[in-house]
N, C-alpha and C. Protein backbone atom coordinates (compact mmCIF):
# COMPACT_ATOMS: atom_id res chain seq x y z
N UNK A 1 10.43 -36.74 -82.33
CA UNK A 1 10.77 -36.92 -80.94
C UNK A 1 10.46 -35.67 -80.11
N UNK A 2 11.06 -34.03 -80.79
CA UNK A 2 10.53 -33.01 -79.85
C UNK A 2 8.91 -32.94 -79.75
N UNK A 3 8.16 -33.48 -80.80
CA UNK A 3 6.92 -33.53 -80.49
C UNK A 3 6.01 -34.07 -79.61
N UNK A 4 6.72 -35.23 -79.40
CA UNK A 4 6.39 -36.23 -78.26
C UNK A 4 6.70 -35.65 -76.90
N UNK A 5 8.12 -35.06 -76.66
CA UNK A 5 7.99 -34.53 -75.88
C UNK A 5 7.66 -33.39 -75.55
N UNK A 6 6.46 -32.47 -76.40
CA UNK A 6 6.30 -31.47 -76.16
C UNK A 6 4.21 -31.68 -76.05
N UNK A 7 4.13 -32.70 -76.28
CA UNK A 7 2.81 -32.91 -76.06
C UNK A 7 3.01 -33.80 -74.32
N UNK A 8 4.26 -34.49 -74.11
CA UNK A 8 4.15 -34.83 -72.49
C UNK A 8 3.98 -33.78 -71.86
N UNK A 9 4.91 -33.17 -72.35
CA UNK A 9 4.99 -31.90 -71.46
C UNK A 9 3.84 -30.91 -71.18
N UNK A 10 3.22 -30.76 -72.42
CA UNK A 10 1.91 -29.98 -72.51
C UNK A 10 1.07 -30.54 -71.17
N UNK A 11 0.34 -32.07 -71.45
CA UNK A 11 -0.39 -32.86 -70.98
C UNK A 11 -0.26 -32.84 -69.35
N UNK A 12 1.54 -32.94 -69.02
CA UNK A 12 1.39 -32.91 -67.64
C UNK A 12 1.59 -31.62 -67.14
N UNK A 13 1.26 -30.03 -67.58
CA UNK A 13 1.02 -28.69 -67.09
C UNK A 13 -0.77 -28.88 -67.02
N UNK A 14 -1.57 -29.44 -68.48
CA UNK A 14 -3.13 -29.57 -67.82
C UNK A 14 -3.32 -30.49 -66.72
N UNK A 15 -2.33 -31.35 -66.66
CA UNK A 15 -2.65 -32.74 -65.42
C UNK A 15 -2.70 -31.41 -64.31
N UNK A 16 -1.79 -30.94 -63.54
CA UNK A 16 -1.30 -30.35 -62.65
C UNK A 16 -2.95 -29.70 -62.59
N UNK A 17 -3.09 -28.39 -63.47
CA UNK A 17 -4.18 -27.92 -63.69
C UNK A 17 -5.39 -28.50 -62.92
N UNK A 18 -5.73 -29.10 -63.66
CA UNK A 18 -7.05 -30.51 -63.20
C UNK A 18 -7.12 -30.61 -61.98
N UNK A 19 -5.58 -31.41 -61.33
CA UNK A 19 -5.80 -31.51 -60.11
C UNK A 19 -5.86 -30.48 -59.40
N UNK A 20 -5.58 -29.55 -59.63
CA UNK A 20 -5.27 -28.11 -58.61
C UNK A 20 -7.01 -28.27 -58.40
N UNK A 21 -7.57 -27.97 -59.75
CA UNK A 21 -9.35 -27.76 -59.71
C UNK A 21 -10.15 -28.73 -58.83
N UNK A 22 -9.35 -29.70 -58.87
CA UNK A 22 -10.10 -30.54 -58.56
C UNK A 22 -10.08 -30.83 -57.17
N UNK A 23 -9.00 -30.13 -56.60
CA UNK A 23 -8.26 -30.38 -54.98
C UNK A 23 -9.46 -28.85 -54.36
N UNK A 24 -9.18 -27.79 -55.36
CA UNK A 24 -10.05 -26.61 -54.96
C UNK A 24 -11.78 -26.86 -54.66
N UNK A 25 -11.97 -27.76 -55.71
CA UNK A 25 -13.45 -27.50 -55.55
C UNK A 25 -14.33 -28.90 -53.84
N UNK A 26 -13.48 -29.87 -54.54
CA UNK A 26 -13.79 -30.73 -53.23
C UNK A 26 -12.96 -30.80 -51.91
N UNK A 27 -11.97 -29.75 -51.64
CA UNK A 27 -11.42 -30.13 -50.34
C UNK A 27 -11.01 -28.59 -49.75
N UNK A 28 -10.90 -27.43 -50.51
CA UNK A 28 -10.68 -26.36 -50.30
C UNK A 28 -11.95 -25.48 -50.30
N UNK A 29 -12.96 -25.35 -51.42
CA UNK A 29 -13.93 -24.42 -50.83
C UNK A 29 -15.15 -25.18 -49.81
N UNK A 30 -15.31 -26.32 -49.75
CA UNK A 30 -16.37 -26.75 -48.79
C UNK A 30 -16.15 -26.21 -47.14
N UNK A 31 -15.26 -26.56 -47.17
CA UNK A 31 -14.18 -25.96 -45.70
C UNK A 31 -14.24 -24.92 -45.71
N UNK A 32 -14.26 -23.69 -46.89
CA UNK A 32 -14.81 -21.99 -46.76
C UNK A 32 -16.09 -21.77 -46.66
N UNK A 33 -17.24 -21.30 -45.60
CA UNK A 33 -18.35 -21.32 -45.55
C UNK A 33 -18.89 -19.58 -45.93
N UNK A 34 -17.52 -19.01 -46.28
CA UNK A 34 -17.68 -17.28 -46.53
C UNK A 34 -18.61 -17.94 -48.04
N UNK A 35 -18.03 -18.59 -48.96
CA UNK A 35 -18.05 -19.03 -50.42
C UNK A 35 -18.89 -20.03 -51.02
N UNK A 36 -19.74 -19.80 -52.18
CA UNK A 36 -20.45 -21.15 -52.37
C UNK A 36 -19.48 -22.13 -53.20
N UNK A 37 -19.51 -23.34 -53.22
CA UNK A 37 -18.93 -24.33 -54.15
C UNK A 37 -18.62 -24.16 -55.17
N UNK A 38 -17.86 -23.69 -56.33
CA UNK A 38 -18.16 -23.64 -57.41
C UNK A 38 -17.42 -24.59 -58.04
N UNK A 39 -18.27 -25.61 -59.10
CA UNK A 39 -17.62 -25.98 -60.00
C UNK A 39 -16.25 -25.83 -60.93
N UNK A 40 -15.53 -25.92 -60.08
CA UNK A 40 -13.96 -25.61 -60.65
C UNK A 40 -13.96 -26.56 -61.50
N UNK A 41 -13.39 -27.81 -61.08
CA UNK A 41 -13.12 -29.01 -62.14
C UNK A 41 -14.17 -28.79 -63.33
N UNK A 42 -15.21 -28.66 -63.67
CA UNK A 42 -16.07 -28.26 -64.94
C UNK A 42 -15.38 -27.52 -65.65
N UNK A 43 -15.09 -26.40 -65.13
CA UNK A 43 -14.37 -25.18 -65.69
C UNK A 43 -13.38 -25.32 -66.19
N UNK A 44 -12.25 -26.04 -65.48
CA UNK A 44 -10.78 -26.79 -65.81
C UNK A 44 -11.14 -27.54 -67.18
N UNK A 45 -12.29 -28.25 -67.76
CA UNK A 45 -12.38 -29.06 -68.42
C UNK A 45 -13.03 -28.69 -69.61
N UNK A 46 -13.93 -27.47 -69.55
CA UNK A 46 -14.09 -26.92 -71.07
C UNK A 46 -13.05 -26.05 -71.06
N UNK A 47 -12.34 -25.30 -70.50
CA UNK A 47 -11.22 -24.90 -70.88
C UNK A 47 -9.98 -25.72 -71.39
N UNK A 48 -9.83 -26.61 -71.09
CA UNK A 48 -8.87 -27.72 -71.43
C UNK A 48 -9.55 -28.19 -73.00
N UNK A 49 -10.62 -28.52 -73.02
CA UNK A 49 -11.44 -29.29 -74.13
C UNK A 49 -11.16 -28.19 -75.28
N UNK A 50 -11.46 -27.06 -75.27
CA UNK A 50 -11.15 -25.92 -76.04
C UNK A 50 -9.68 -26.25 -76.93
N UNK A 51 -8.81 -26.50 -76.09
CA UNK A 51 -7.08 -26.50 -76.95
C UNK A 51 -7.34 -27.93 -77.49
N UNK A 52 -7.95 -29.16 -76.56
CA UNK A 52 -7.56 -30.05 -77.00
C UNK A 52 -8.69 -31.19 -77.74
N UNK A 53 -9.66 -30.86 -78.20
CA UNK A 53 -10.53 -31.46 -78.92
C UNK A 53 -11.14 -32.28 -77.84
N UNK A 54 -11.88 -32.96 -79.05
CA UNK A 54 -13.13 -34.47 -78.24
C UNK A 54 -12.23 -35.34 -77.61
N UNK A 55 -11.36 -35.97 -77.69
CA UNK A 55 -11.13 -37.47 -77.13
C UNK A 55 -10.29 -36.49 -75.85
N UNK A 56 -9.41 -35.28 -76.06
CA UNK A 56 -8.74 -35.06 -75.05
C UNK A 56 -9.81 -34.41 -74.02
N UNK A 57 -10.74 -33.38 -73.79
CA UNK A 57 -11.48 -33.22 -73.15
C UNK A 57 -12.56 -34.03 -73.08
N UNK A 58 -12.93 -35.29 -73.51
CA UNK A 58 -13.40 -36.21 -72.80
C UNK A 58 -12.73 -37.20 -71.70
N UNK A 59 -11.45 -37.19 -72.18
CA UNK A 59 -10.44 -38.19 -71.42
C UNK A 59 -10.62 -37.02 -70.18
N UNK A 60 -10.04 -35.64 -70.34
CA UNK A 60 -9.47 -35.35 -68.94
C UNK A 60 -11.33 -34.83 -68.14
N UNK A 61 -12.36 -34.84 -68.59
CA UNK A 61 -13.88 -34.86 -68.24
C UNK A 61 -14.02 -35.89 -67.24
N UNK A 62 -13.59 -37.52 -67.44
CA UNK A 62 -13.75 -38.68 -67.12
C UNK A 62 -13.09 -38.56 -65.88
N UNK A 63 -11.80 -38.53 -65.80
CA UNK A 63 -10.38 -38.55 -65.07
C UNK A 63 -11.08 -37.70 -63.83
N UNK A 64 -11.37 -35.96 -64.34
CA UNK A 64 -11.94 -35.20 -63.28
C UNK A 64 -13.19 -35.54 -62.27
N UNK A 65 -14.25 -35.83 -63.25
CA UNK A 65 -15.06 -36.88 -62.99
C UNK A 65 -15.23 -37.94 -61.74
N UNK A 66 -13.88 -38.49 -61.92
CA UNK A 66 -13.95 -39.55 -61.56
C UNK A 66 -13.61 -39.11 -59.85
N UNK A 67 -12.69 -38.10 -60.14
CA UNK A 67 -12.27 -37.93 -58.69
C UNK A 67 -12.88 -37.41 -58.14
N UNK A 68 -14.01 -36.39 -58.51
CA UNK A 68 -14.71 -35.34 -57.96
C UNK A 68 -15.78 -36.89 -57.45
N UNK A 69 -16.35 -37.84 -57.90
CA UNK A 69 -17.36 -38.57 -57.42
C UNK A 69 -16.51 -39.24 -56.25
N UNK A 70 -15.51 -39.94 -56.30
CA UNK A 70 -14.60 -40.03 -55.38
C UNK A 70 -14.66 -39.35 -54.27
N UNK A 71 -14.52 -38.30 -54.20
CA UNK A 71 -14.14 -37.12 -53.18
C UNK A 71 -15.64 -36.66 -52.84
N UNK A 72 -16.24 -36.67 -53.15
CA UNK A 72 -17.65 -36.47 -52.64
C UNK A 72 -18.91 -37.53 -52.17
N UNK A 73 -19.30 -37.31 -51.10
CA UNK A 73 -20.38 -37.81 -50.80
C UNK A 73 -21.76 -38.31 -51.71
N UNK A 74 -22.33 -39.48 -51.40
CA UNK A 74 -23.81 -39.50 -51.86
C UNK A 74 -23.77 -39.13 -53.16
N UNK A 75 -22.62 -39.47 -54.10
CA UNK A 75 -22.98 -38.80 -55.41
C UNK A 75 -21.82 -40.62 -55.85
N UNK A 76 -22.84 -41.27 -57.34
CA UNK A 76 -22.42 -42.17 -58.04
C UNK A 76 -22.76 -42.02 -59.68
N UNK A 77 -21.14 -41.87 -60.09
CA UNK A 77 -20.95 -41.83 -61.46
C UNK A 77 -21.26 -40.51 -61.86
N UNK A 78 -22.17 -39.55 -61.45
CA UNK A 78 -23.25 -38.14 -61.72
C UNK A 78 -21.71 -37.33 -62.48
N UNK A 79 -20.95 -36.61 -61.48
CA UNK A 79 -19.47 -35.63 -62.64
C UNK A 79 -18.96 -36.65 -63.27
N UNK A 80 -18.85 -38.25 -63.56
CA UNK A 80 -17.71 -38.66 -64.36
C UNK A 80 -18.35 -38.36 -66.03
N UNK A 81 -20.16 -38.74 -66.08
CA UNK A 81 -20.74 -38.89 -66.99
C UNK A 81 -20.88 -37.54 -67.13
N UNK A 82 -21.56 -36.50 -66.26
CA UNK A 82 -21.48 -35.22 -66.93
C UNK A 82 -19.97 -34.03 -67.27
N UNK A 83 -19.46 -34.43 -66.83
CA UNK A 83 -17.99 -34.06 -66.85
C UNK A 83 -17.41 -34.18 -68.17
N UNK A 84 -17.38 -35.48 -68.67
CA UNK A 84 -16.69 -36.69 -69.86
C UNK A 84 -17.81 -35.46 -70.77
N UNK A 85 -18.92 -35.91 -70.90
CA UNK A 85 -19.83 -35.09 -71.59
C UNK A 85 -19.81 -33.90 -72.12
N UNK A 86 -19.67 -32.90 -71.29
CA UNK A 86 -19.18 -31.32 -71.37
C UNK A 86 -17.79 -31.20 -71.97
N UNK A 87 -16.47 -32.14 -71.59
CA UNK A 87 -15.34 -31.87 -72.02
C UNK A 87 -15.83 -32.59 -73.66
N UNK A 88 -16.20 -33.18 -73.90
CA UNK A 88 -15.97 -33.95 -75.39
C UNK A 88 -16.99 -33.27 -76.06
N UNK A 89 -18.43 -32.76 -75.78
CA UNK A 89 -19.11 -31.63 -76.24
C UNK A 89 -18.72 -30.55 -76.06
N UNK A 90 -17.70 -29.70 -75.65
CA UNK A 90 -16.90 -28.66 -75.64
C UNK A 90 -16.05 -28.83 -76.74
N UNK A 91 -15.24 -29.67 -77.03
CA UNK A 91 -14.47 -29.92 -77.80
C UNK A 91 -14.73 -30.64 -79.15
N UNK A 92 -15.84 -30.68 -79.37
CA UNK A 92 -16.64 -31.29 -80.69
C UNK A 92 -16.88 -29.91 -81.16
N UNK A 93 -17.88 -28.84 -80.65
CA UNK A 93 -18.34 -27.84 -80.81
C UNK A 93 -17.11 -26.80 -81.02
N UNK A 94 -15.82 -27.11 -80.39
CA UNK A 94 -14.80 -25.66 -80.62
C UNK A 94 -13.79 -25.88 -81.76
N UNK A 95 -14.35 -27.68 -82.12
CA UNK A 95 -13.62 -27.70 -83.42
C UNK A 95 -14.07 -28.00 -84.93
N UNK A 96 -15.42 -28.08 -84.50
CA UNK A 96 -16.17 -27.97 -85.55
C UNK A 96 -16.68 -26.40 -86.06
N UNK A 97 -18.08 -25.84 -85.24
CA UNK A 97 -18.73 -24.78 -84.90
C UNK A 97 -18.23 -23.27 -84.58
N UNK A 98 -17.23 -23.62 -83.63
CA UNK A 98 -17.16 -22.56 -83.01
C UNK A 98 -15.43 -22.16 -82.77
N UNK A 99 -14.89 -21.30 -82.39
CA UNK A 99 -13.27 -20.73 -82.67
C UNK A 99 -13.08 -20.65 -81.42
N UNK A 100 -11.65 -21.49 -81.22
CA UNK A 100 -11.04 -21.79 -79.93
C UNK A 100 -10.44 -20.89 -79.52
N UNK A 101 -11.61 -19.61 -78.47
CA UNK A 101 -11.37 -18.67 -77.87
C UNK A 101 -12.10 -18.60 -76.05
N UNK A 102 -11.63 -17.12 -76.01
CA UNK A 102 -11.96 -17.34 -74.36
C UNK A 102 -13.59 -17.35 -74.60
N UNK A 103 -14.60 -16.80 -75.68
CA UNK A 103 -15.75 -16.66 -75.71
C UNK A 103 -16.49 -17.82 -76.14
N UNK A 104 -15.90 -18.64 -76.72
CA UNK A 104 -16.84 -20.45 -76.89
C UNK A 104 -16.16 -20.91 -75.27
N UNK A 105 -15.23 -20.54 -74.52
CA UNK A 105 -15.36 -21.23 -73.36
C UNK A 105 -15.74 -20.55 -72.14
N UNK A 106 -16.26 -19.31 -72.53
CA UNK A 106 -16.87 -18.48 -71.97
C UNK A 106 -18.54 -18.94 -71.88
N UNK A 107 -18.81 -18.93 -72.95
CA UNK A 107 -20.12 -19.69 -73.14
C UNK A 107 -20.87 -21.30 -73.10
N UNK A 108 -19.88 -22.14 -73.32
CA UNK A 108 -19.96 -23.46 -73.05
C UNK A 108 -19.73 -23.22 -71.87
N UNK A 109 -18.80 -23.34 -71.20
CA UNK A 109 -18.17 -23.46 -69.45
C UNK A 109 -19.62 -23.12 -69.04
N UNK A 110 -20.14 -21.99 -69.29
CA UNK A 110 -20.85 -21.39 -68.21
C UNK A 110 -22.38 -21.94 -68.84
N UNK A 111 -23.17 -22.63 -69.86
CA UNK A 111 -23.78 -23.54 -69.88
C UNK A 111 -23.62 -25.06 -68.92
N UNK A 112 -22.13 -25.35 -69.23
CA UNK A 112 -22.45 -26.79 -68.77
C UNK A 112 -22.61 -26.65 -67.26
N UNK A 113 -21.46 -25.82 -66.69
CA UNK A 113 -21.89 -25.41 -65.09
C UNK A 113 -23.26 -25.83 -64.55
N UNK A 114 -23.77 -24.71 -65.46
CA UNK A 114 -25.49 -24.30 -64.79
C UNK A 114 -26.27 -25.54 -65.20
N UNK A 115 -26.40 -26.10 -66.37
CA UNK A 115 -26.50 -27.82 -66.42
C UNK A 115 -26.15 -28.58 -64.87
N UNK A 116 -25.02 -28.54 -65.04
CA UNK A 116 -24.91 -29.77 -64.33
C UNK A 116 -24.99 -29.39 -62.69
N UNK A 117 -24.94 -28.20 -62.52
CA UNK A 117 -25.30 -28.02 -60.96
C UNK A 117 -26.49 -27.78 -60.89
N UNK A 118 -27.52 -27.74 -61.49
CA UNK A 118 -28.78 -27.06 -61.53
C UNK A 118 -30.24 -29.24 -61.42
N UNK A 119 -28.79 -29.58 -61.95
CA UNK A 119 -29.24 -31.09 -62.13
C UNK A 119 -28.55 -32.00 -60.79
N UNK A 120 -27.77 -31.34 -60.71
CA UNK A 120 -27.20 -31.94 -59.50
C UNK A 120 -27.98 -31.65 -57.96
N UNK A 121 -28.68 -30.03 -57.90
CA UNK A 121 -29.29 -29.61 -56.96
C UNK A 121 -30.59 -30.71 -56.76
N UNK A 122 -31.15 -30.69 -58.43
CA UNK A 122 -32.30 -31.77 -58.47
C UNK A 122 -32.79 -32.85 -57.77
N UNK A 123 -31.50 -33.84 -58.33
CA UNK A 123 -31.40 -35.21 -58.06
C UNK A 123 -30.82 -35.34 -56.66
N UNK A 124 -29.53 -34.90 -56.15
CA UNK A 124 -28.95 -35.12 -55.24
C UNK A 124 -29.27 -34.16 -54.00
N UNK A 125 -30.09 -33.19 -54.21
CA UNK A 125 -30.73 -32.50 -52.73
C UNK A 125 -31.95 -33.15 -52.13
N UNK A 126 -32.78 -31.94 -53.99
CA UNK A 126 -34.30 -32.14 -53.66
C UNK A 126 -34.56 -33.40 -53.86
N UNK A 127 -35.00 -34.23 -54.57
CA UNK A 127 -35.10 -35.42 -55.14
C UNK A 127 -35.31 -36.70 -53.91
N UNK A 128 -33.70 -36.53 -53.29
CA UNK A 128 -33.04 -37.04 -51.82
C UNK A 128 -33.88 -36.61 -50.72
N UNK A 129 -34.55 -35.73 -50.87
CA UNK A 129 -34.93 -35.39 -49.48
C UNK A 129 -34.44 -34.39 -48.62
N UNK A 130 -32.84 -33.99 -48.72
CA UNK A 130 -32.30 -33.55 -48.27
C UNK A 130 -32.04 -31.89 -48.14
N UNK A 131 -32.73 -31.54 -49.54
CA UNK A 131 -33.14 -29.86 -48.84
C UNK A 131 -34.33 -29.72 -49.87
N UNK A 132 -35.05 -28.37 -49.34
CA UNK A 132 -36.28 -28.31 -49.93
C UNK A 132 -36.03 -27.37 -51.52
N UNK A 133 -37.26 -27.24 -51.96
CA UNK A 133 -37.20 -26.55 -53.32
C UNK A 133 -36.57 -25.41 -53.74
N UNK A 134 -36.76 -24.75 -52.21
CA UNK A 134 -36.20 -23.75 -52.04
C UNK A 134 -34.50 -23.56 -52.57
N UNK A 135 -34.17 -24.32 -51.96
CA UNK A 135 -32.63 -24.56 -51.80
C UNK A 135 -32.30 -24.40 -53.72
N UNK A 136 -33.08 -24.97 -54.32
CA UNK A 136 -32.70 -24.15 -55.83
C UNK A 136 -31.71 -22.68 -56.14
N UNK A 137 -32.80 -21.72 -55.33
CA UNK A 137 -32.79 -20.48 -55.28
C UNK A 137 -31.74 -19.64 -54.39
N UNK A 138 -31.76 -20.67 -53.60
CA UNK A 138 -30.49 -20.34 -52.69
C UNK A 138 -29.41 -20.66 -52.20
N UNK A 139 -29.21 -22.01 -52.80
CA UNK A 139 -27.81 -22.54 -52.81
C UNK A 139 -27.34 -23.11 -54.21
N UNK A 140 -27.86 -23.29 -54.96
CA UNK A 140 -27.55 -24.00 -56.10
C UNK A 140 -27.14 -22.94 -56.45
N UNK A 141 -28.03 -21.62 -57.18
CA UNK A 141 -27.70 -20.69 -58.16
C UNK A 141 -26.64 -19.65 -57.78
N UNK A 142 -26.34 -19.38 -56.47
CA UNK A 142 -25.12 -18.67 -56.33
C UNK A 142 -23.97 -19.61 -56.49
N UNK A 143 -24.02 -21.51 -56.26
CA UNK A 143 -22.68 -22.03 -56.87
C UNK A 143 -22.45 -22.22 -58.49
N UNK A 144 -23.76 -21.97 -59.21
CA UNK A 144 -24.31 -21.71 -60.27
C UNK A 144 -22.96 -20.69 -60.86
N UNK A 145 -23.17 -19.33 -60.34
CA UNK A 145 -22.71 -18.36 -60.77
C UNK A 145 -21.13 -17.97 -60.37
N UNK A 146 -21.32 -18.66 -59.18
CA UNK A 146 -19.56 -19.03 -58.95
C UNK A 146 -18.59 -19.85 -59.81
N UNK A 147 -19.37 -21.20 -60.54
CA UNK A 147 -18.84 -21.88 -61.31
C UNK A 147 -18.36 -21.00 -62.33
N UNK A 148 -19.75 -20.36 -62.94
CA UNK A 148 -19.48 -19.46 -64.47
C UNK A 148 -18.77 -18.74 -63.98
N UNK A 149 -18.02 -17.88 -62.96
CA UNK A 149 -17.12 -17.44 -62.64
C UNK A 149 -15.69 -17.82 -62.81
N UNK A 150 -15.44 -18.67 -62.68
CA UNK A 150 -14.56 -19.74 -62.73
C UNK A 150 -13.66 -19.32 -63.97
N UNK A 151 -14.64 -19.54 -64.85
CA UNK A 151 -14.30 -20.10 -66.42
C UNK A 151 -13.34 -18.87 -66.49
N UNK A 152 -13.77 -17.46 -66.51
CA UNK A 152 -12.67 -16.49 -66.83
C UNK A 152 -11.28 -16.69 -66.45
N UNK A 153 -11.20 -17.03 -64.92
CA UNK A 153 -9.90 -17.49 -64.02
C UNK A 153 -9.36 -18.37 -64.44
N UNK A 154 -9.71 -19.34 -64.91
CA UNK A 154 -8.98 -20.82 -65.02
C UNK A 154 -8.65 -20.43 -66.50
N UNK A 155 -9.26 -20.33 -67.28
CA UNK A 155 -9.42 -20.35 -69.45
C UNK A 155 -7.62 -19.65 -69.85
N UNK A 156 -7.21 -18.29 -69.04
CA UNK A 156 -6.05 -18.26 -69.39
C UNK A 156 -4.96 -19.01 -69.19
N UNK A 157 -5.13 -19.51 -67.73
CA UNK A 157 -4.01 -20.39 -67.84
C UNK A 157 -3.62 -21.90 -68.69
N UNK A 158 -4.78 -22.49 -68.85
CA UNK A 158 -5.01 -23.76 -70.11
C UNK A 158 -4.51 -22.77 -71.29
N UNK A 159 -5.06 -21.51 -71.44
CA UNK A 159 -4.59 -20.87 -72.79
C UNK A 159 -2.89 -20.86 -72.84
N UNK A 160 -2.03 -20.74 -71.53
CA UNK A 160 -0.70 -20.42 -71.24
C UNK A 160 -0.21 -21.63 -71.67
N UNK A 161 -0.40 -22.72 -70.95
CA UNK A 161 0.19 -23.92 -70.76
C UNK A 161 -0.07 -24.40 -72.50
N UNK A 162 -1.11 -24.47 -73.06
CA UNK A 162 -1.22 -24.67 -74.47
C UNK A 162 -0.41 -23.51 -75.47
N UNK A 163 -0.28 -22.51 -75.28
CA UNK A 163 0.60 -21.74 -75.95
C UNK A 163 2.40 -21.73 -75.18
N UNK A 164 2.35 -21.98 -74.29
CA UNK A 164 3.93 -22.15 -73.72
C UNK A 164 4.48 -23.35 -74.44
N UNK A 165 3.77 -24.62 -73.99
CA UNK A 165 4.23 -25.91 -74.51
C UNK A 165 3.70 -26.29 -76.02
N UNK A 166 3.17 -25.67 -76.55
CA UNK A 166 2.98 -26.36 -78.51
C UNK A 166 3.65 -27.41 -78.51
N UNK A 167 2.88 -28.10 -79.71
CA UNK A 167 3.08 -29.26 -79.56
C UNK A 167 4.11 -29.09 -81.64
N UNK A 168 3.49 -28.00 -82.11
CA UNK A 168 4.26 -27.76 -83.24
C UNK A 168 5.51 -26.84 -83.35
């Protein structure tokens, strides 16, 4: 029974998490024009995937996913599938391969980022019409590097909330 409730408990400190990322990246930095976008919710989610394996960082990948396509414009299904993806390949890789530290989510995080914004600039700028090639070089890769930024900021606190609440 304390287990049960110590994995609710866990689950709803990453819920909170998630959404914080997820409130930051689509409704708080677009509105800052000092700042480029960065992939928060990504970040939230290989860090999360790290404590909690494949099915849990795919579940909370999807969830984030889902809202970030939600909350954004001109974009269908693109973060639920790459999102789901990164959290459950984060979490395949940190429990097979690699040791669930800040440096596999140091290094994943800041792969899938540059993945998926670098693919996102692709399809949903250039691709669209909507900015030129250029725009690679100058808007993508500084939210590029803001994302991989991210990962340091966000990774301890998933590390807190997973070491505060244990589930053993």
């Amino acid at each position: 029974m304390l287990q049960a409730r110590a994995a609710v408990a866990r689950w709803t400190g990453f819920s909170v998490l998630l959404l914080l990322s997820v409130t930051l990246q689509t409704m708080v930095f677009p509105r800052i024009n000092a700042v480029p976008n960065p992939l928060v919710s990504v970040a939230a989610v290989v860090s999360l995937a790290v404590f909690s394996g494949v099915w849990g960082g795919a579940a909370a990948g999807a969830v984030c996913g889902l809202l970030c396509d939600a909350l954004t414009p001109h974009i269908e299904a693109y973060f639920t599938l790459t999102t789901m993806a990164a959290g459950a390949l984060t979490g395949f890789l940190c429990g097979k391969v690699m040791q669930r530290n800040i440096w596999s989510a140091l290094l994943l995080g800041s792969a899938s980022v540059g993945v998926i914004e670098l693919f996102h600039a692709l399809f949903f700028h250039v691709a669209a019409g909507r900015a030129p090639w250029g725009a690679i070089g100058s808007a993508a890769l500084p939210e590029m590097l803001a994302g991989m930024l991210c990962v340091p900021a966000i990774y301890p606190l998933f590390r807190s909330v997973s070491k505060i609440l244990a589930e053993d």
